[in-house]
Protein backbone atom coordinates (compact mmCIF):
# COMPACT_ATOMS: atom_id res chain seq x y z
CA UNK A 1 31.71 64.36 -16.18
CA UNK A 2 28.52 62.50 -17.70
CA UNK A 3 25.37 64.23 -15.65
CA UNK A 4 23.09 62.38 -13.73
CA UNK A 5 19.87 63.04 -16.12
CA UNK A 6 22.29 62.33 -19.22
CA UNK A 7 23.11 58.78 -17.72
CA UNK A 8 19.31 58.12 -17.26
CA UNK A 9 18.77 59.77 -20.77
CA UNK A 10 21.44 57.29 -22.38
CA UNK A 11 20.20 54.17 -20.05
CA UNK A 12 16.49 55.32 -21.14
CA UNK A 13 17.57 55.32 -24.98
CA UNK A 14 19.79 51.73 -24.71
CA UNK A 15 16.49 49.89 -23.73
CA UNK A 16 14.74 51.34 -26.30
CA UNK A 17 17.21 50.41 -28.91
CA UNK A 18 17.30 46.61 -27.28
CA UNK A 19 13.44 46.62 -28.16
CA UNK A 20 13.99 47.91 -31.47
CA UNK A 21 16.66 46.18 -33.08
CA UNK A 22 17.45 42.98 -30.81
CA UNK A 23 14.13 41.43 -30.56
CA UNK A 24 11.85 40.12 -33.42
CA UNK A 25 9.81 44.00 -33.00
CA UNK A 26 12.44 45.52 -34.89
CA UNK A 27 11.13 45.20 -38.25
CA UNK A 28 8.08 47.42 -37.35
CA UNK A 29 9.49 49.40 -34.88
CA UNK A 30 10.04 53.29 -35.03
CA UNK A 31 12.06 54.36 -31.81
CA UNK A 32 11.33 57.80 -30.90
CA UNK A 33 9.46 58.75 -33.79
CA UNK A 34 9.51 62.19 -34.79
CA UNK A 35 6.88 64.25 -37.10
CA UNK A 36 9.44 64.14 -40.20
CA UNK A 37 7.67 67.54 -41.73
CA UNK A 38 6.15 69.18 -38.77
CA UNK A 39 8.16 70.21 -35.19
CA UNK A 40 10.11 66.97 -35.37
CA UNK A 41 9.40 66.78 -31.57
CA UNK A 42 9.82 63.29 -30.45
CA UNK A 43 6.22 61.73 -29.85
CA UNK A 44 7.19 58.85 -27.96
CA UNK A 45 9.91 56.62 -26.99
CA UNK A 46 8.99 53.61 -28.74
CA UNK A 47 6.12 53.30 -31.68
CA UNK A 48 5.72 49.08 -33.15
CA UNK A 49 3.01 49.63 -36.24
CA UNK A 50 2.08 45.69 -37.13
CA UNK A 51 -0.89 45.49 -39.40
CA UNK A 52 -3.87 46.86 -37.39
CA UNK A 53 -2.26 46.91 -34.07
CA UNK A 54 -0.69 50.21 -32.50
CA UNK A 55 1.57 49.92 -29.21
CA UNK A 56 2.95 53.30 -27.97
CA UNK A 57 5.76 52.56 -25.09
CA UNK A 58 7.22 54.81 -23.35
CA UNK A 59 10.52 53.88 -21.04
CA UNK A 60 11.36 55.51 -17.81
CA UNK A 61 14.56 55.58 -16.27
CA UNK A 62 13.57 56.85 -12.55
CA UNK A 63 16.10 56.30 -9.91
CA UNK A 64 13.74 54.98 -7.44
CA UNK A 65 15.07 55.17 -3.98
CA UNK A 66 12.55 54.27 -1.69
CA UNK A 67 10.23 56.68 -2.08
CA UNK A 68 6.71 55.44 -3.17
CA UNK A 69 4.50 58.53 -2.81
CA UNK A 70 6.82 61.00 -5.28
CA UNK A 71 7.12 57.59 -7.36
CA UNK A 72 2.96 57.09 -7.82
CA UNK A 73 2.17 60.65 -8.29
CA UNK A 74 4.98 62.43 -10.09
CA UNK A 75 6.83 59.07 -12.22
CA UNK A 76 4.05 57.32 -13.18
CA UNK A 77 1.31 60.55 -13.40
CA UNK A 78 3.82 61.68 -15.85
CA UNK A 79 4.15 58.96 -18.06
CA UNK A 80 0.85 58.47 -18.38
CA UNK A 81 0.01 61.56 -19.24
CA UNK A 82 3.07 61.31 -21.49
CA UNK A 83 1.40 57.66 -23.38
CA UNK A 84 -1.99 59.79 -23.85
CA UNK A 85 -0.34 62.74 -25.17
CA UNK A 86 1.49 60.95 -27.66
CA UNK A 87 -1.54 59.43 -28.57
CA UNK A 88 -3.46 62.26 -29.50
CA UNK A 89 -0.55 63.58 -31.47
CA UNK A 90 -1.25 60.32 -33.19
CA UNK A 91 -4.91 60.89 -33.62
CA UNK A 92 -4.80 64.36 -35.00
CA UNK A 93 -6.09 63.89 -38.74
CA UNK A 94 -6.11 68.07 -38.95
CA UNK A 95 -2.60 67.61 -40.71
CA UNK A 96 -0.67 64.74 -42.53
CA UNK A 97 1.80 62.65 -39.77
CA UNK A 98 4.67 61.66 -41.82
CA UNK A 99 7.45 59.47 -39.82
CA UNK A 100 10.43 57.65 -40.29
CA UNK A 101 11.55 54.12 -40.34
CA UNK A 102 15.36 53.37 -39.83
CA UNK A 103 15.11 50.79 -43.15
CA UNK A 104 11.95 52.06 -44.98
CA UNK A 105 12.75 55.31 -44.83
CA UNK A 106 10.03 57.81 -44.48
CA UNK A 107 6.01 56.62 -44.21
CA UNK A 108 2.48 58.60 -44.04
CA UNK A 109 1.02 57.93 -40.99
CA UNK A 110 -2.56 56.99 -40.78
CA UNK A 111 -4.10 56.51 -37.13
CA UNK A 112 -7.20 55.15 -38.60
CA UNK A 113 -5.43 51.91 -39.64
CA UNK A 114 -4.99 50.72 -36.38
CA UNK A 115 -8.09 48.85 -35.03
CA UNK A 116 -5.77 48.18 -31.36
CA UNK A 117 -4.08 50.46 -29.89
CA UNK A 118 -1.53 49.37 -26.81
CA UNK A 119 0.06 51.62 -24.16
CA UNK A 120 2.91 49.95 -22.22
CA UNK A 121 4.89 52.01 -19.65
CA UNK A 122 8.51 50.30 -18.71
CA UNK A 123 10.42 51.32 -15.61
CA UNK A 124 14.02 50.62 -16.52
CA UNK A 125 16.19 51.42 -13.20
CA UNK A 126 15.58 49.86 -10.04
CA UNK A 127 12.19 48.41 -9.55
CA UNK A 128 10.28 49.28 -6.56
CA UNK A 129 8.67 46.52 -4.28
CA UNK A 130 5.40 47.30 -5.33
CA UNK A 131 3.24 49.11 -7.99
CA UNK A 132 -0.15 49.16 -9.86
CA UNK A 133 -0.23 46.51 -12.61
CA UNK A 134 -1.57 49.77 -14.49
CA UNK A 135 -2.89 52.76 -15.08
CA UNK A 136 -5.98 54.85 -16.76
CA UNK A 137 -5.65 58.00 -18.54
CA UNK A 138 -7.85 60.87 -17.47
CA UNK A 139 -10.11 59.64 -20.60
CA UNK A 140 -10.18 55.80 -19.31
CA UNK A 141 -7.73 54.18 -21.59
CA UNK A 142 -5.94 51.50 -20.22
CA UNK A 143 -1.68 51.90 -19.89
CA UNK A 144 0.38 49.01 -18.76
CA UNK A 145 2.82 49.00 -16.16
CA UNK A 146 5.67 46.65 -16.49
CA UNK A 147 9.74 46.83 -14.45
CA UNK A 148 12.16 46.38 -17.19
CA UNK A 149 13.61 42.96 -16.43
CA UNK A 150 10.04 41.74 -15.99
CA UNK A 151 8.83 43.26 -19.57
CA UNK A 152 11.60 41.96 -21.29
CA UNK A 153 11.18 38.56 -20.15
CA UNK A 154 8.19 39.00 -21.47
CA UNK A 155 8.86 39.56 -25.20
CA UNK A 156 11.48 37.08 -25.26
CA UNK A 157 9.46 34.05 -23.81
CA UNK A 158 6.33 35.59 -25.94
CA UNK A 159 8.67 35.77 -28.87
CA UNK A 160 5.85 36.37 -31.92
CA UNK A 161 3.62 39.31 -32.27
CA UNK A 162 0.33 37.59 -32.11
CA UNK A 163 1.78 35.55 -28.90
CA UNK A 164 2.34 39.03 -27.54
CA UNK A 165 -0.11 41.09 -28.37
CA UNK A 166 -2.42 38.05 -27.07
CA UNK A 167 -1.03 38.20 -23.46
CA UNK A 168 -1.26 42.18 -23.54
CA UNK A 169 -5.31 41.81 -24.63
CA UNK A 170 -6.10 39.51 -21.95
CA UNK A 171 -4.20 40.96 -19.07
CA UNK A 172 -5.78 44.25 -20.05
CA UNK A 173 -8.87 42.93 -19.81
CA UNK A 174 -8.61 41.71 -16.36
CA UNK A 175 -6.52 44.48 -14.75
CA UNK A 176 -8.69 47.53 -16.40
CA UNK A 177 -11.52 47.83 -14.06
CA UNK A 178 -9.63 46.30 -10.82
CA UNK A 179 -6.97 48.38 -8.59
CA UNK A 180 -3.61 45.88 -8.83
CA UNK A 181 -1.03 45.92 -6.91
CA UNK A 182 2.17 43.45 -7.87
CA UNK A 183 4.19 42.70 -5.16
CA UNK A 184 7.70 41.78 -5.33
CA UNK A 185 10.44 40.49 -3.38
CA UNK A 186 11.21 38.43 0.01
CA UNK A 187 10.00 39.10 3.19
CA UNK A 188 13.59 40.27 4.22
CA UNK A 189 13.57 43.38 2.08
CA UNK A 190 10.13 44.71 2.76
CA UNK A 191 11.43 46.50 5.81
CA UNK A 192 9.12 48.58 7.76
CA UNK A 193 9.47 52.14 5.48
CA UNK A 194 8.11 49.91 2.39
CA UNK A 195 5.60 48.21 5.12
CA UNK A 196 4.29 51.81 6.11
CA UNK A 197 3.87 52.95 2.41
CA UNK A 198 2.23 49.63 1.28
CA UNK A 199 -0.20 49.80 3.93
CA UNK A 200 -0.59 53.72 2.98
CA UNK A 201 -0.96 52.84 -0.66
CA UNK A 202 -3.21 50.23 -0.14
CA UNK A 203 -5.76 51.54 2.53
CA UNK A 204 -5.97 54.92 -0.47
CA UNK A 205 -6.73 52.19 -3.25
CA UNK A 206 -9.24 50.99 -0.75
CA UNK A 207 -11.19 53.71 0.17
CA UNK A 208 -11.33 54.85 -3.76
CA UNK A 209 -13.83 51.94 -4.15
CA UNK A 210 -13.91 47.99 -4.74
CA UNK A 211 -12.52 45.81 -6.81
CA UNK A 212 -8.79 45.57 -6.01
CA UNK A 213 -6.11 42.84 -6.86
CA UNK A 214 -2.97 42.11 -4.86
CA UNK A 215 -0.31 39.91 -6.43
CA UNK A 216 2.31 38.49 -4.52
CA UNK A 217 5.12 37.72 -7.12
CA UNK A 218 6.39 39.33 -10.17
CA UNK A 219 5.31 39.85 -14.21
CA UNK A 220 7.19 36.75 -14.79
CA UNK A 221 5.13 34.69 -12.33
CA UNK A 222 2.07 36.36 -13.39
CA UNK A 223 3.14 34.87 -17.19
CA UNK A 224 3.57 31.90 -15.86
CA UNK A 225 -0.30 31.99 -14.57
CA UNK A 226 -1.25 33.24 -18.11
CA UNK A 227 1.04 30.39 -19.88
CA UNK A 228 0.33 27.60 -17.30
CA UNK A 229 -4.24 28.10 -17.69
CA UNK A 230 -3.76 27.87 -21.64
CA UNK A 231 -3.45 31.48 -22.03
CA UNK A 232 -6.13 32.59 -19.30
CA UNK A 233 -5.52 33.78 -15.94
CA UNK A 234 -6.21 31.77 -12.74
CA UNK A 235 -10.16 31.48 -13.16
CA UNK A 236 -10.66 33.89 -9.94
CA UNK A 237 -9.22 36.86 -11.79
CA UNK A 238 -12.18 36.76 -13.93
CA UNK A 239 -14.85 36.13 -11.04
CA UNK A 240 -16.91 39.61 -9.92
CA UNK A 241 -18.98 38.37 -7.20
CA UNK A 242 -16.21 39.49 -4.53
CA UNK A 243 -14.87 43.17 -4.05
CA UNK A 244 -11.14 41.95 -4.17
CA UNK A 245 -8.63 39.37 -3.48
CA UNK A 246 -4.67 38.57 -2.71
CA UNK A 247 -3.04 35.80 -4.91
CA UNK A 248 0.47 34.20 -4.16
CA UNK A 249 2.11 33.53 -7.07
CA UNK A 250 5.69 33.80 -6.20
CA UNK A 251 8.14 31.58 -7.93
CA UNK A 252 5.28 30.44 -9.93
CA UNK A 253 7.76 30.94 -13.14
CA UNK A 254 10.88 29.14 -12.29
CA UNK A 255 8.12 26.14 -11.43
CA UNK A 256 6.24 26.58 -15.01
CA UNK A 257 9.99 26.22 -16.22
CA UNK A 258 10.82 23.22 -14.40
CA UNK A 259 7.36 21.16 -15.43
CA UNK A 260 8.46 18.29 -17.76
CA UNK A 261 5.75 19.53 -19.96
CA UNK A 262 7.68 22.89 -20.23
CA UNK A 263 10.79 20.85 -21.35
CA UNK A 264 9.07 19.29 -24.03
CA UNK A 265 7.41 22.30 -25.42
CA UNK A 266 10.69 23.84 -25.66
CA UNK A 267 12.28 21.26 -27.12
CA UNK A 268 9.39 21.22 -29.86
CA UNK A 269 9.35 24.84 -30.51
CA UNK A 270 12.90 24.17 -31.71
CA UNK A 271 11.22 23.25 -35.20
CA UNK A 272 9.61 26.89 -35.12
CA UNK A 273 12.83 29.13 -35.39
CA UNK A 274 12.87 27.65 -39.48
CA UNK A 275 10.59 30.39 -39.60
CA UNK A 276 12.57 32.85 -38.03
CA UNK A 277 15.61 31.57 -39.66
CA UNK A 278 14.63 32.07 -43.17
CA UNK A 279 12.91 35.37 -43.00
CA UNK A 280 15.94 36.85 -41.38
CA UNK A 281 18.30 35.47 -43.97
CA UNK A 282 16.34 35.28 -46.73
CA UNK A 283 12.92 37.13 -46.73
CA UNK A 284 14.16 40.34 -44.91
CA UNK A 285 17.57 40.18 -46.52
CA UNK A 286 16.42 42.23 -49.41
CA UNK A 287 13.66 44.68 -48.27
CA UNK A 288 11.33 45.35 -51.44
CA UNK A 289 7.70 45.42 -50.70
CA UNK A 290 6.89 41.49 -52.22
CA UNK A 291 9.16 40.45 -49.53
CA UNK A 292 7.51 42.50 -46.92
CA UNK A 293 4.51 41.17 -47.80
CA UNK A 294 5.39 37.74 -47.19
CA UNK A 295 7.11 38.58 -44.04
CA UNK A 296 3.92 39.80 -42.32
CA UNK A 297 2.17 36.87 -43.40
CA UNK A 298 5.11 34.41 -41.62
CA UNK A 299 5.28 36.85 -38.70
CA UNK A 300 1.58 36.91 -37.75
CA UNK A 301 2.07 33.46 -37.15
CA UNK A 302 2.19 32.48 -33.56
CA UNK A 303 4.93 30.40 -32.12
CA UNK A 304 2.87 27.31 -31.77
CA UNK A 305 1.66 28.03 -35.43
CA UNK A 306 5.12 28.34 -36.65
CA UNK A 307 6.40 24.74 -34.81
CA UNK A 308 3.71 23.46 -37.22
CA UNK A 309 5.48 24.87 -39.87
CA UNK A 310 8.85 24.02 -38.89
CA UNK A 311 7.92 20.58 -38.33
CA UNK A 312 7.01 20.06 -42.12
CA UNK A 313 9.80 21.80 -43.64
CA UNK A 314 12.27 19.28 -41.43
CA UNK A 315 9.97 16.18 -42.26
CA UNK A 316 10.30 16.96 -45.59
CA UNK A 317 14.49 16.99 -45.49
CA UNK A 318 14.28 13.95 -43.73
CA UNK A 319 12.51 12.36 -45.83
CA UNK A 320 13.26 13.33 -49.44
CA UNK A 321 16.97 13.63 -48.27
CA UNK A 322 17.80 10.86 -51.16
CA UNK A 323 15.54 12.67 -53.57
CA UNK A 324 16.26 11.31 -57.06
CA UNK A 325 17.70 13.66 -59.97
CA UNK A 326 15.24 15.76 -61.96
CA UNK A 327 12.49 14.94 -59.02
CA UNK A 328 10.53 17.09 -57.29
CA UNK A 329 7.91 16.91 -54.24
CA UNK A 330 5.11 19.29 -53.26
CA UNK A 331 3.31 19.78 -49.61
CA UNK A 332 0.27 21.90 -48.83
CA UNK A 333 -0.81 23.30 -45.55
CA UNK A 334 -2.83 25.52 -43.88
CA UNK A 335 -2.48 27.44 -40.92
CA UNK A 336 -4.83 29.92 -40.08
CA UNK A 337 -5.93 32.07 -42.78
CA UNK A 338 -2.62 31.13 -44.66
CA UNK A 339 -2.05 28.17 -47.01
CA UNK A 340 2.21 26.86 -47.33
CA UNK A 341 3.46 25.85 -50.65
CA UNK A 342 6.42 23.70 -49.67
CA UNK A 343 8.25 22.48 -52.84
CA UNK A 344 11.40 20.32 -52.58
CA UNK A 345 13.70 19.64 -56.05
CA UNK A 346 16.28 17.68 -56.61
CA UNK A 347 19.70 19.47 -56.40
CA UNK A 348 20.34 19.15 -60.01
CA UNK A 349 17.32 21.71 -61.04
CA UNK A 350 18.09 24.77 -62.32
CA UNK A 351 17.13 28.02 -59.67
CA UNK A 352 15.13 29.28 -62.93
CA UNK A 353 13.23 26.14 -63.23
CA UNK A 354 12.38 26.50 -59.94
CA UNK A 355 11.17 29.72 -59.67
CA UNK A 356 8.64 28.80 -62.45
CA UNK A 357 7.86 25.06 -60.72
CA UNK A 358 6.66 27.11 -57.87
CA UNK A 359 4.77 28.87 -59.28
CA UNK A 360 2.94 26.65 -61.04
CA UNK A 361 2.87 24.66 -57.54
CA UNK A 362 0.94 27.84 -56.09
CA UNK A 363 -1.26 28.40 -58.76
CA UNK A 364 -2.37 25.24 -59.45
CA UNK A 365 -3.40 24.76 -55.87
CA UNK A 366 -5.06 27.76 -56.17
CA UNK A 367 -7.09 26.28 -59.42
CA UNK A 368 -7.51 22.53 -58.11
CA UNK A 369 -9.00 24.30 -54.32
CA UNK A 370 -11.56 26.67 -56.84
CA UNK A 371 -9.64 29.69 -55.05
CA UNK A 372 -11.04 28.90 -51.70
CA UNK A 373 -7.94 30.23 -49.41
CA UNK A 374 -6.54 33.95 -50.12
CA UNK A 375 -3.20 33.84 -49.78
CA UNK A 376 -0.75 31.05 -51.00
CA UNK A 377 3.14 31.56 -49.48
CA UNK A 378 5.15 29.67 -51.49
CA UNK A 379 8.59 28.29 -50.02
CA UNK A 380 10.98 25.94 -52.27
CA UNK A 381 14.19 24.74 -51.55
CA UNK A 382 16.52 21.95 -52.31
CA UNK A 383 17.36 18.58 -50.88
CA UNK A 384 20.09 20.38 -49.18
CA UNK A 385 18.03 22.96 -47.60
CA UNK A 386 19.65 26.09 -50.12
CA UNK A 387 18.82 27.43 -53.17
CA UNK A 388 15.56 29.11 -51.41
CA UNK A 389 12.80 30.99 -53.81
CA UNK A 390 9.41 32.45 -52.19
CA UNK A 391 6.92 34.53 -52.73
CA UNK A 392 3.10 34.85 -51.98
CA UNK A 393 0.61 34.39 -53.99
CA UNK A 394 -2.86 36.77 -53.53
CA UNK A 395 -5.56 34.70 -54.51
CA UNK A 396 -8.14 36.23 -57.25
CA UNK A 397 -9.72 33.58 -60.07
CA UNK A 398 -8.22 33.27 -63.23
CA UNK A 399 -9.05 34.49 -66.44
CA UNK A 400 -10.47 31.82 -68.75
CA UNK A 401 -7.09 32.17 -70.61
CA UNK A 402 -4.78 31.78 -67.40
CA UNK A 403 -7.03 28.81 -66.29
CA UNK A 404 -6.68 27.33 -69.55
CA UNK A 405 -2.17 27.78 -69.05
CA UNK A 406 -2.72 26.08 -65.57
CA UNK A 407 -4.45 23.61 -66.37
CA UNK A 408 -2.59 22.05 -69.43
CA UNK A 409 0.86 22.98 -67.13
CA UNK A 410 -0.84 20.44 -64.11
CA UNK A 411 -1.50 17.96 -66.98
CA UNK A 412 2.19 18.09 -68.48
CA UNK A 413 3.49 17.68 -64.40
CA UNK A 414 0.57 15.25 -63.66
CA UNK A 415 0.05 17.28 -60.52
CA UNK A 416 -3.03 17.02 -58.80
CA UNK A 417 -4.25 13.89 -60.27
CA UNK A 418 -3.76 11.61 -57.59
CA UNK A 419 -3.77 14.44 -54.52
CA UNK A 420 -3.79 13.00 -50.61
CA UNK A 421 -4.79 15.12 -47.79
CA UNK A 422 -4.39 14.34 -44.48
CA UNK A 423 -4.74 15.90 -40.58
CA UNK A 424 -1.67 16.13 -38.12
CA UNK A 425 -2.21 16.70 -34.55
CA UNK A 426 -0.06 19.21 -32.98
CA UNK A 427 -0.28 19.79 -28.92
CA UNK A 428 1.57 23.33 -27.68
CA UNK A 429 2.83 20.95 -24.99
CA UNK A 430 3.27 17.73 -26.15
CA UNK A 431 2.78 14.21 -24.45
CA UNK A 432 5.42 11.98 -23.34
CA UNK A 433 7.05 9.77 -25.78
């Protein structure tokens, strides 16, 4: 017979997984990450390592059965203290941290990387009706409290890294210094035992000073909020000239869902998953450290960045979907920090024509712009959408005697010679047609 605390262990390690390997974190994940060459003591449930950012998770499985006071001061005390432990295991630079990823294999560890650090608690059994939006450690970091329903709606509507490191940075920043409370559920199940420790609860967070929060409705209406005031909270949130407030926000999701708006960003964000789509099955399908590099660059790219994207990859079937033989047809754009090579060929070109033609597409950019933008990614691809090459170009100026190779190659192709640019207009929700 499977013990009680071995179910919760197993329940406890199944969400963790779900995180790890069935949501877009799992290419920088490391679930319960051990010192490799040390005690090989877990350090936490969940680690994500994503360029500068650090998010330490830890998932509890508490059976919560009514009873609020042993939940506040025992479950969450002890994750906490759990989050800030692991953390300083992190920190420790008086030995080398060596840990393991389950495709990379084994990495040195080095907490100085990581400009932002994240702590996220996740209650995965049954969710009480109430409970702090967060938490300090006993050296004022801030730890997020999410229920696990609520957290993973979360990741999968904020499906990007930036998109969801964004929503963690700005709902830090206005639960930190303010007691929250999330309420959740109808009237009908806030019977008078959960009525009696609410108002117990409550009148404690009162009397330990001002600035309290209470927020009717759950993490999903509270993302709507976020979503619905262009990434911002409801303006009050922000305001400090009052000692605290109570917000109803309940069903405030399944209405952000239902706005027409909504509809049509979703519908738009279709374009985006070309993205997705080809660094699953191409980028990450071979794991060598050019195509990591590339992948980061694609990943760090919102959702709304990534429509953009999308969009121009699809435009560009459309309309070169007649492309004549031996033809081929460049595109240039910039998001962010990061210029896309798009180069489309005729299906009759050679792969190893193409490799070369691409690069020559991203380094002759790179030479016409005076080397201006950094980083180049370079995506070709036929008239039939296969026959993919990439790679990404780190911009440096050329030698005299590489300059000299580009330039005669442009003249040969006549690229560059008669070179249009032009703006497109994106909106994250986008008007009626």
């Amino acid at each position: 017979m499977i013990s009680e605390e071995k179910l919760k262990g197993d329940l406890g390690e199944q969400a963790v997984n779900t995180l790890a390997f069935d949501t877009y974190l799992k290419y920088w994940c490391y679930p319960g990450p051990k010192d490799e060459k040390g005690s090989r003591k877990e350090i936490c449930d969940l680690l994500i390592l994503f360029r500068d950012t650090m998010i330490i998770l830890s998932v509890k499985n508490y059976g919560f059965k009514g009873n609020y006071h042993r939940y506040f001061r025992s479950t969450l005390d002890k994750a906490v203290s759990q989050i800030a432990g692991a953390e300083r295991r992190l920190a420790d630079s008086s030995r080398e941290l060596f840990i393991r990823h389950a495709d990379l294999g084994e990495m040195k560890f080095d907490f100085a990387k990581y400009k932002k650090i994240y702590r996220i608690i996740v209650n995965h059994n049954t969710a009480p009706l109430f409970y702090p939006g967060g938490r300090l450690t006993s050296t004022g970091k801030y730890v997020h409290i999410f229920n696990w329903d609520a957290f993973l709606c979360v990741v999968k509507e904020l499906d990007t890294i930036p998109d969801f490191i964004q929503y963690l940075t700005e709902r830090e920043l206005i639960f930190k210094d303010k007691k929250i409370t999330i309420m959740n559920g109808t009237e009908e199940v806030w019977d008078s035992d959960v009525q009696r420790s609410f108002y117990d609860y409550n009148t404690a967070q009162l009397d330990s000073g001002p600035n309290f929060l209470l927020i009717s409705g759950t993490e999903n209406d509270l993302l709507a909020d976020y979503l619905w005031h262009d990434r911002k909270f409801n303006k009050h949130f922000y305001d400090t000239t009052y000692n605290g407030g109570s917000f109803q926000l309940d069903d405030k999701w399944q209405k952000y869902l239902s706005q027409k708006e909504v509809q049509r960003k979703k519908s738009a964000d279709f374009a985006s998953y070309f993205v997705d789509e080809f660094l699953k099955n191409e980028v990450l399908y071979k794991q060598d450290s050019t195509n990591l590099e590339l992948a980061v660059e694609l990943l760090s790219l919102s959702r709304f960045e990534r429509r953009i994207v999308g969009s121009q990859f699809l435009s560009m079937l459309t309309q070169y979907k007649h492309l004549d033989k031996d033809n081929i047809v460049r595109r240039y754009g910039k998001t962010g920090d990061l210029v896309i090579a798009f180069v489309l060929y005729s299906r009759d070109i050679p792969r190893e024509m193409m490799v070369l033609l691409s690069q020559i597409a991203a380094e002759g950019y790179a030479y016409w712009n005076r080397y201006q933008d950094k980083k180049i990614a370079i995506i070709g691809f036929s008239q039939d959408a296969i026959g993919f090459v990439f790679g990404l170009l780190n911009v440096e100026p050329f030698s005299a005697e590489r300059e000299e190779i580009t330039r005669l190659n442009l003249n040969d192709l006549k690229w560059f010679t008669n070179f249009e640019t032009f703006m497109v207009n994106h909106k994250e929700y986008p008007d009626e047609r």
